[in-house]
Protein backbone atom coordinates (compact mmCIF):
# COMPACT_ATOMS: atom_id res chain seq x y z
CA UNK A 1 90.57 101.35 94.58
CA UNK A 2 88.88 98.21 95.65
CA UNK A 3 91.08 94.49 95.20
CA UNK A 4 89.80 91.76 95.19
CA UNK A 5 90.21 87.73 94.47
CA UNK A 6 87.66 85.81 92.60
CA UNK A 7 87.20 82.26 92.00
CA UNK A 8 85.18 80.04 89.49
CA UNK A 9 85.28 77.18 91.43
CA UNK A 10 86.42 75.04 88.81
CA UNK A 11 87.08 71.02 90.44
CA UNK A 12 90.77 69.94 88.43
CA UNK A 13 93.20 67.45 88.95
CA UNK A 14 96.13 68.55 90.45
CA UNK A 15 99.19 68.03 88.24
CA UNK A 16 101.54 67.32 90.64
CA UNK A 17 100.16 64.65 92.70
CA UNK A 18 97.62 63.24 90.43
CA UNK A 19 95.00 63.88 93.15
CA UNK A 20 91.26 65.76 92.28
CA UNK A 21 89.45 67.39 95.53
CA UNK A 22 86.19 65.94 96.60
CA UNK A 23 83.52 68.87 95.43
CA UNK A 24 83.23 68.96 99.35
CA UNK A 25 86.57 69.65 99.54
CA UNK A 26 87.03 72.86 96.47
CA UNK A 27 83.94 74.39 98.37
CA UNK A 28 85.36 74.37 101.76
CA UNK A 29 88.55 75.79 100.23
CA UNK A 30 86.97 78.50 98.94
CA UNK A 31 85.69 79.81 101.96
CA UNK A 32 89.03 79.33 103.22
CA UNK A 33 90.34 81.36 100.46
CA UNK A 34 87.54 83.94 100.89
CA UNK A 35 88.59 84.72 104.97
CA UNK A 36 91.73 84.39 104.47
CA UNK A 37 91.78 87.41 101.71
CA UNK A 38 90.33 89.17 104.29
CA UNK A 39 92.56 88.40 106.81
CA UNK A 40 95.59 89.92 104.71
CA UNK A 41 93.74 93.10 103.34
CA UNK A 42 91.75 92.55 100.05
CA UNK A 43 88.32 94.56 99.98
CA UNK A 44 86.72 91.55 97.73
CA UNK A 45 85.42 88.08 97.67
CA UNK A 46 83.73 87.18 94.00
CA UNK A 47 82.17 83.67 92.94
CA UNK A 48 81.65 82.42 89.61
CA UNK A 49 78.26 80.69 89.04
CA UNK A 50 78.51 77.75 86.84
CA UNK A 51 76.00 74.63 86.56
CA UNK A 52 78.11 72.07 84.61
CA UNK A 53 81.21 69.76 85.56
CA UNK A 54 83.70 70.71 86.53
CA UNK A 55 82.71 73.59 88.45
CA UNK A 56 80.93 73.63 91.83
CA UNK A 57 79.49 76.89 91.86
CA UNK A 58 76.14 76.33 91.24
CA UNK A 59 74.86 78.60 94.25
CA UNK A 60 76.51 81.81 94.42
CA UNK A 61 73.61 83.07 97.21
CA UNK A 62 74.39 80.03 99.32
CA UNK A 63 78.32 80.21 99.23
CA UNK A 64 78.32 83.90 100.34
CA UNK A 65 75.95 83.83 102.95
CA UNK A 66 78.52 81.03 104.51
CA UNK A 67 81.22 83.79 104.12
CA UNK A 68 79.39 86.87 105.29
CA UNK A 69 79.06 84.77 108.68
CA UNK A 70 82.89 83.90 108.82
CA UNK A 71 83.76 87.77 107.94
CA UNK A 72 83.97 90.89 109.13
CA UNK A 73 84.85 93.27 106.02
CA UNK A 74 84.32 91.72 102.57
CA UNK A 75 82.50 92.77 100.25
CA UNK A 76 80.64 89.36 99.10
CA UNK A 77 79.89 89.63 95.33
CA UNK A 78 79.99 87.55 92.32
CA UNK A 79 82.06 87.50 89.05
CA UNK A 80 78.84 85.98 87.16
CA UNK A 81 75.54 85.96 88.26
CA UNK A 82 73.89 84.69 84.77
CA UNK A 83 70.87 87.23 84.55
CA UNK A 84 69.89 85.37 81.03
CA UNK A 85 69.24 81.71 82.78
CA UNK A 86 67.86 82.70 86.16
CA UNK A 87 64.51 84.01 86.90
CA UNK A 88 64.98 88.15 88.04
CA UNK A 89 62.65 87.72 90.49
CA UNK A 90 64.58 84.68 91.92
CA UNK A 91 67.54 86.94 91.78
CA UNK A 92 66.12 89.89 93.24
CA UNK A 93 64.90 87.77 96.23
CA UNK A 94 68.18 85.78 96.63
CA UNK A 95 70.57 88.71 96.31
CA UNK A 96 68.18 90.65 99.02
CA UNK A 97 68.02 88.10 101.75
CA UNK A 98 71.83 87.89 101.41
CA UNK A 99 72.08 91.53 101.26
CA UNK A 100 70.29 91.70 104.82
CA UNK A 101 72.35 88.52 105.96
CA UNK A 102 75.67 90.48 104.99
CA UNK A 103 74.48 93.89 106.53
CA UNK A 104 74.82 95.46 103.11
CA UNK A 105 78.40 93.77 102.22
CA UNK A 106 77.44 93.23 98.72
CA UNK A 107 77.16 93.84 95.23
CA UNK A 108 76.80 91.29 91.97
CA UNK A 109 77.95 91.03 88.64
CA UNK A 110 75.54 90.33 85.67
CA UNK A 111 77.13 87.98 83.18
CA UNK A 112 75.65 85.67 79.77
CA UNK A 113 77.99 82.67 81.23
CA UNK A 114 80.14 81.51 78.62
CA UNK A 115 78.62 77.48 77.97
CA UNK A 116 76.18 77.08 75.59
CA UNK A 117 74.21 73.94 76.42
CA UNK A 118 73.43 75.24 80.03
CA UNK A 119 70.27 77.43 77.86
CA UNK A 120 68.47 74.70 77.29
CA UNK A 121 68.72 73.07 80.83
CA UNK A 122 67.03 76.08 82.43
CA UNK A 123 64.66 76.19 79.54
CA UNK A 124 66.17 79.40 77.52
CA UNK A 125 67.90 79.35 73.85
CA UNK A 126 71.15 80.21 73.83
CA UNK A 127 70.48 82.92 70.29
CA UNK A 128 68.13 84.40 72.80
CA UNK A 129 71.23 85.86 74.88
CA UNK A 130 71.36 89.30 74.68
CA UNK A 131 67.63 90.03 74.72
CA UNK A 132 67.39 87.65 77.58
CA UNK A 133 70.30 89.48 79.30
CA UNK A 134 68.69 92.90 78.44
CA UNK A 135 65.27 92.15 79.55
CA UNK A 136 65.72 90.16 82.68
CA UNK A 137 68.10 93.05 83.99
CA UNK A 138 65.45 95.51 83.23
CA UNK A 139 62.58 93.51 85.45
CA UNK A 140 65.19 92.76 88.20
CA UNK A 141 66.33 97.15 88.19
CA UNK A 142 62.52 97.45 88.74
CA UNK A 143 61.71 94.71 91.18
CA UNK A 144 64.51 96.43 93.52
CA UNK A 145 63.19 100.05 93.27
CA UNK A 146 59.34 99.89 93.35
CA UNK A 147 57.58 98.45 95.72
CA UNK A 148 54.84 96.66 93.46
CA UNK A 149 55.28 95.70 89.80
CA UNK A 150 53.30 95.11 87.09
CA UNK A 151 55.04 93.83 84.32
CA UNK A 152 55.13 92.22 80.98
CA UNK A 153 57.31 90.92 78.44
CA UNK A 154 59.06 88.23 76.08
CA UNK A 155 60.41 85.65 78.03
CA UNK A 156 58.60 85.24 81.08
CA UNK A 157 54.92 85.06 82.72
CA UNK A 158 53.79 88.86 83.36
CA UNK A 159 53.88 89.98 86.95
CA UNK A 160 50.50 91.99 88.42
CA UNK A 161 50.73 93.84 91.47
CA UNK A 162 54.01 91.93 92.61
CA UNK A 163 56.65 92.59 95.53
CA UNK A 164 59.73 90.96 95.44
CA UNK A 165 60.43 89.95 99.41
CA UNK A 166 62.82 91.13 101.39
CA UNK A 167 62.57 94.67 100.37
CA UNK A 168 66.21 95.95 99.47
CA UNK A 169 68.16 97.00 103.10
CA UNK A 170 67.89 100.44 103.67
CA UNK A 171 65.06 100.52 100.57
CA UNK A 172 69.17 100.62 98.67
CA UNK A 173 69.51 97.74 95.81
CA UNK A 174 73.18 95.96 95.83
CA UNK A 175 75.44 98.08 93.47
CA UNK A 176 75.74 96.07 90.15
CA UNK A 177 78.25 95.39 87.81
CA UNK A 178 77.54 94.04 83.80
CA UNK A 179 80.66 91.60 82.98
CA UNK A 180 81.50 91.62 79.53
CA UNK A 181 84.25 89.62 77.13
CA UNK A 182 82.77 90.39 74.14
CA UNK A 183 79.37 92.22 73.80
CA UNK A 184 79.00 96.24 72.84
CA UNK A 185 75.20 95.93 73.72
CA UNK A 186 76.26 94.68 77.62
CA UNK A 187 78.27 97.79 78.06
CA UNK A 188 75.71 100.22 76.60
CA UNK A 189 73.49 98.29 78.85
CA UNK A 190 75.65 99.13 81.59
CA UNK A 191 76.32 102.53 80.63
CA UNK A 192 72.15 103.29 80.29
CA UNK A 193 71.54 102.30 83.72
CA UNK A 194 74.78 104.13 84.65
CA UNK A 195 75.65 100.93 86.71
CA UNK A 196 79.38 99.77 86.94
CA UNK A 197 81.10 97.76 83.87
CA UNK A 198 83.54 95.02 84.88
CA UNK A 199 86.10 93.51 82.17
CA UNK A 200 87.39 90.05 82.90
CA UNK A 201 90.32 90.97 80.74
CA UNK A 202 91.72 87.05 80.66
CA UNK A 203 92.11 85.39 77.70
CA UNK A 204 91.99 88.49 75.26
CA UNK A 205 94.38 91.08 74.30
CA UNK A 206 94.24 94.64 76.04
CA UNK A 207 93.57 96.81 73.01
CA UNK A 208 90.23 94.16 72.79
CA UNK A 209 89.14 94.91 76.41
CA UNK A 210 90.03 98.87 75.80
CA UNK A 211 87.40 99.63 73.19
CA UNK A 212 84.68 98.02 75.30
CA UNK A 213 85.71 100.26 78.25
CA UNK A 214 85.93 103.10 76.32
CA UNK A 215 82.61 102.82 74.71
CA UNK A 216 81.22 102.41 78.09
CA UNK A 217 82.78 105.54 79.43
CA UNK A 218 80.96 107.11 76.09
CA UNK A 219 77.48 106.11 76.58
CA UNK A 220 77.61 106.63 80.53
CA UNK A 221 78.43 110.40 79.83
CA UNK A 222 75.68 110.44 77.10
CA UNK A 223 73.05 109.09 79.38
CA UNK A 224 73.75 111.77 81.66
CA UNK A 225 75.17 109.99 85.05
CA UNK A 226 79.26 111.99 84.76
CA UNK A 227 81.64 112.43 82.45
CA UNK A 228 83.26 109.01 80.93
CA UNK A 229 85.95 109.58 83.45
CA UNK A 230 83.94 109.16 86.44
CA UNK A 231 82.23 105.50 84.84
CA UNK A 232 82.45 102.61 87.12
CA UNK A 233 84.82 100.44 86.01
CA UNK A 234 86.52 96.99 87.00
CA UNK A 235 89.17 94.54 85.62
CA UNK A 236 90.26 91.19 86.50
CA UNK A 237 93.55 89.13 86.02
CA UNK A 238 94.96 86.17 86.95
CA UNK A 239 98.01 85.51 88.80
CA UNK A 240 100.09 83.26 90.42
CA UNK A 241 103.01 84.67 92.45
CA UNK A 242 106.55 83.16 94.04
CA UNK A 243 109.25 84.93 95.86
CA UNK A 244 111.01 84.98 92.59
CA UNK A 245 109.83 84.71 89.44
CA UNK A 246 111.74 81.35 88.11
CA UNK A 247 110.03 79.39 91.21
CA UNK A 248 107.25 80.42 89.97
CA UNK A 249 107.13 79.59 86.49
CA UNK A 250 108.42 76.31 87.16
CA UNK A 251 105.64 75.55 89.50
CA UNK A 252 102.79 77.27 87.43
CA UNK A 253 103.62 75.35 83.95
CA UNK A 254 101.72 72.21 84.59
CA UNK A 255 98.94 73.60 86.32
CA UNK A 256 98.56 76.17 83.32
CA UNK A 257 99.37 72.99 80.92
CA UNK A 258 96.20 71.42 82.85
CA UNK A 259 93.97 74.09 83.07
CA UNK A 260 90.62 73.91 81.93
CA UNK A 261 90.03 77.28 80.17
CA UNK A 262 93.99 77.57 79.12
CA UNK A 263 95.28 73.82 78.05
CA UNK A 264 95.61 73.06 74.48
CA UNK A 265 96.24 77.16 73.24
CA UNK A 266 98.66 79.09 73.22
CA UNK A 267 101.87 79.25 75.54
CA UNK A 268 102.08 80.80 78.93
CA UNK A 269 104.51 82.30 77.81
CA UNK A 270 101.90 83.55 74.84
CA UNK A 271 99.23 84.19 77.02
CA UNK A 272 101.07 86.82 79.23
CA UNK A 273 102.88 88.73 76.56
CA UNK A 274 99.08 89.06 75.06
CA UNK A 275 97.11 88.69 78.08
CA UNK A 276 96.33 90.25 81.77
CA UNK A 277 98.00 86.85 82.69
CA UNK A 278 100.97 87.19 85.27
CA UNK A 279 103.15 84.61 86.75
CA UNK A 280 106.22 85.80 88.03
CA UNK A 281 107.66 87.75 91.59
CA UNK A 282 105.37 90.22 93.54
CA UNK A 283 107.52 93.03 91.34
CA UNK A 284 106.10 91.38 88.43
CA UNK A 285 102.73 90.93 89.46
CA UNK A 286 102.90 95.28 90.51
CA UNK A 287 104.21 96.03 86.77
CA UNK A 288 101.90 94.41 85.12
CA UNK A 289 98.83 95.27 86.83
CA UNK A 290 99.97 99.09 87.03
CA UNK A 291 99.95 98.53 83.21
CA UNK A 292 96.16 98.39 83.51
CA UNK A 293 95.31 101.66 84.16
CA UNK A 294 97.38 103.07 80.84
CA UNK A 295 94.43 100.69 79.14
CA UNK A 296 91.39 101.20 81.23
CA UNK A 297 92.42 104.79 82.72
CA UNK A 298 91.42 105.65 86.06
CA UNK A 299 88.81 101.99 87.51
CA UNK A 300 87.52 101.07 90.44
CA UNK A 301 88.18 97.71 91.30
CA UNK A 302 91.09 95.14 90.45
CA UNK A 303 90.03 91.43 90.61
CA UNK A 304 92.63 88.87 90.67
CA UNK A 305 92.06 84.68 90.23
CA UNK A 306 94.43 82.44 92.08
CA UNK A 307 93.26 79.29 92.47
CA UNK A 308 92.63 77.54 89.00
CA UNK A 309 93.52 74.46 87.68
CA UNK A 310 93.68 72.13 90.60
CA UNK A 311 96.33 74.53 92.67
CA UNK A 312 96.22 73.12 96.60
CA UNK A 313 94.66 75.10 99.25
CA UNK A 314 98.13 75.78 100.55
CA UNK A 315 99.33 77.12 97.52
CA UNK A 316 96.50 79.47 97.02
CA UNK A 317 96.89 80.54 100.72
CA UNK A 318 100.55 81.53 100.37
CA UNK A 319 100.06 83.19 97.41
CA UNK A 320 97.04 85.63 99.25
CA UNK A 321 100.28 85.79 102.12
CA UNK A 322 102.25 86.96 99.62
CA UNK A 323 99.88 89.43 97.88
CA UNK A 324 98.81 90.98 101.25
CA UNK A 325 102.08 92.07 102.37
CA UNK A 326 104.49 92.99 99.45
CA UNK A 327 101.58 93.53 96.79
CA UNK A 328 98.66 95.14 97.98
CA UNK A 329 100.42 98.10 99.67
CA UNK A 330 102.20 99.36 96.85
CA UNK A 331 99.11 98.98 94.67
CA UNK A 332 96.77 100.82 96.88
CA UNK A 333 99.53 103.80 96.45
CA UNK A 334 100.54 103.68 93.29
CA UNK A 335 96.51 103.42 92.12
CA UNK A 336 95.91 106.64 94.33
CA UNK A 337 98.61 108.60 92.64
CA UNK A 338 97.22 111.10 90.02
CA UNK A 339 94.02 109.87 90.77
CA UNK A 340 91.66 112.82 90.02
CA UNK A 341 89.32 114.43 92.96
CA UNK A 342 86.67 113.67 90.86
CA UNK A 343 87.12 109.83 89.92
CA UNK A 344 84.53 107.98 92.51
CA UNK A 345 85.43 104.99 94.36
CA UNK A 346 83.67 101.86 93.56
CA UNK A 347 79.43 102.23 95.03
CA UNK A 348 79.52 100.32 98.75
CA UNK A 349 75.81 100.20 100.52
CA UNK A 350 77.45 102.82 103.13
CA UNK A 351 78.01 105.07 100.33
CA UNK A 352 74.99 104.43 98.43
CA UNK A 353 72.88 105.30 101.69
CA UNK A 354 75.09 108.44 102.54
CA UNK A 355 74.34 109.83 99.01
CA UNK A 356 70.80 108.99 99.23
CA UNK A 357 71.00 111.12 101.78
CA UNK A 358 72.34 114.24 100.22
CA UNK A 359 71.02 113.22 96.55
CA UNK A 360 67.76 111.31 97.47
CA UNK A 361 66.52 111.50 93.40
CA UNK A 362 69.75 110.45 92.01
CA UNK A 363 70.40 107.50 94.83
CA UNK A 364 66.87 106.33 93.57
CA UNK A 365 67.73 105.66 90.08
């Protein structure tokens, strides 16, 4: 079971003192936020990619690369890479170089993005979504296992006798993951390439986030790559985490009250009753999460967000303190029990390459 901690990279006031971080500022923080949840055991580091105020993710390639060089161990990946707004070739040459850069330390998530009017400032219509976000995946799966394309189709120029440069390291494309909140077509997408399918599990119920998974786990057994137990599958969450759970409540209110994607709905209190939302103890934050897997069954990766709303660096950096040392351990165990033989962990390059060598057809699809 992989962990990780994303971040979206959103630029907020902070509640508390009144005070909003330069974008200068939120950037270098989340670097600091990547090491660090390396430094105290997580397997992960994921960006959002976002090209409107008041996020500063706008370069997912960029950020990561700075990472790879301050690390050792992470996996560098994102929690959108928006396949419908982005050229694939762009994206197959970007995610390469890092790839190389990284020494294989990474994998990416394909995501729609969730804001409407960004479409139009990349030249795309937003009722174009899904076919954009199916056919732009199916040019980038090619561009990363042959050598020379020649391609055609709705929404771009055709391609004759192209090679996307770098080639893949190893001749082994980064493992990729379809994010989906809403969208049946994304996870048979997923399924039919029998690539991984990640649920950022939010701002929705579980029983909502269930029947994608499950459908998923379906279609990947009816397209031939396992049984639906052995589909790749990932969640996220969001937490924030005190020694006890009344500190934190009492701290988290006004940044939740403030939040961008929560303020003006429901409750907190609301949200994690109905939600994967947890802000309590490091007991609390191990219940809930454990819940998970009576939802999703037996996944692959656990992705947790911890620095929303306008939360100071030294907030989010005792929180990944806290995770590390009372949370993470008794995850990683309590994850690994009942855990079938035959559930795979998550696709890393080193595995990918080691079953290329025993499996050299499958490893090629």
């Amino acid at each position: 079971m992989q962990f990780g901690i994303f971040s979206i990279g959103d630029v907020t006031a902070d509640p508390a003192t009144g005070r909003t971080r330069t974008e200068h500022d939120r950037l270098k923080a989340m670097v600091a936020t990547a090491v660090h949840a390396e430094e105290v055991g997580f397997d992960v580091f994921a960006t959002g990619e976002h090209h409107n105020l008041p996020f500063v993710a706008s370069s997912p390639t960029t950020l990561l690369s700075h990472i790879a060089a301050s690390t050792d161990r992470l996996i560098l990946s994102t929690s959108t890479t928006l396949i419908t707004t982005n050229d694939p070739v762009k994206i197959a040459e970007d995610y390469a170089v890092l790839q190389h850069l990284a020494d294989g330390r990474v994998d990416l998530m394909m995501g729609r993005g969730n804001t409407g009017p960004v479409y139009p400032w990349f030249g795309k219509d937003v009722r174009q979504g899904i076919p954009l976000a199916v056919e732009n995946y199916a040019l980038l799966h090619r561009l990363w296992r042959e050598d020379v394309v020649d391609w055609e189709g709705k929404f771009r120029t055709p391609l004759q006798g192209f090679t996307s440069t770098p080639r893949p390291l190893d001749g082994i494309p980064p493992f990729v993951w379809h994010g989906s909140v809403r969208s049946p077509e994304i996870a048979e997408q997923a399924a039919y390439y029998g690539d991984g399918f990640f649920v950022n599990n939010l701002f929705g119920p579980m029983s909502h986030f269930t029947k994608l998974i499950n459908l998923y786990r379906e279609r990947y057994a009816h397209y031939g790559h396992g049984t639906p137990e052995q589909a790749i599958v990932g969640a996220g969450g969001h937490v924030f985490v005190r020694p006890n759970s009344q500190d934190a409540v009492r701290e988290y209110r006004p940044y939740f009250d403030n939040s961008p994607v929560y303020g003006g709905g429901p409750s907190m209190e609301q949200y994690m009753a109905q939600t994967s939302l947890t802000v309590g103890s490091p007991q609390e934050v191990i219940d809930k999460t454990l819940t998970f897997r009576d939802h999703f069954g037996h996944y692959q990766r656990q992705m947790f967000n911890i620095d929303m709303a306008g939360l100071p660096l030294k907030t989010v950096l005792e929180q990944l303190d806290l995770l590390g040392a009372e949370v993470l351990p008794t995850l990683r165990k309590e994850f690994a029990s009942g855990r079938p033989s035959d559930v795979p962990d998550a696709p890393t390059h080193a595995s990918l390459l080691a079953r290329r060598a025993t499996q050299p057809e499958e490893a090629a699809k």
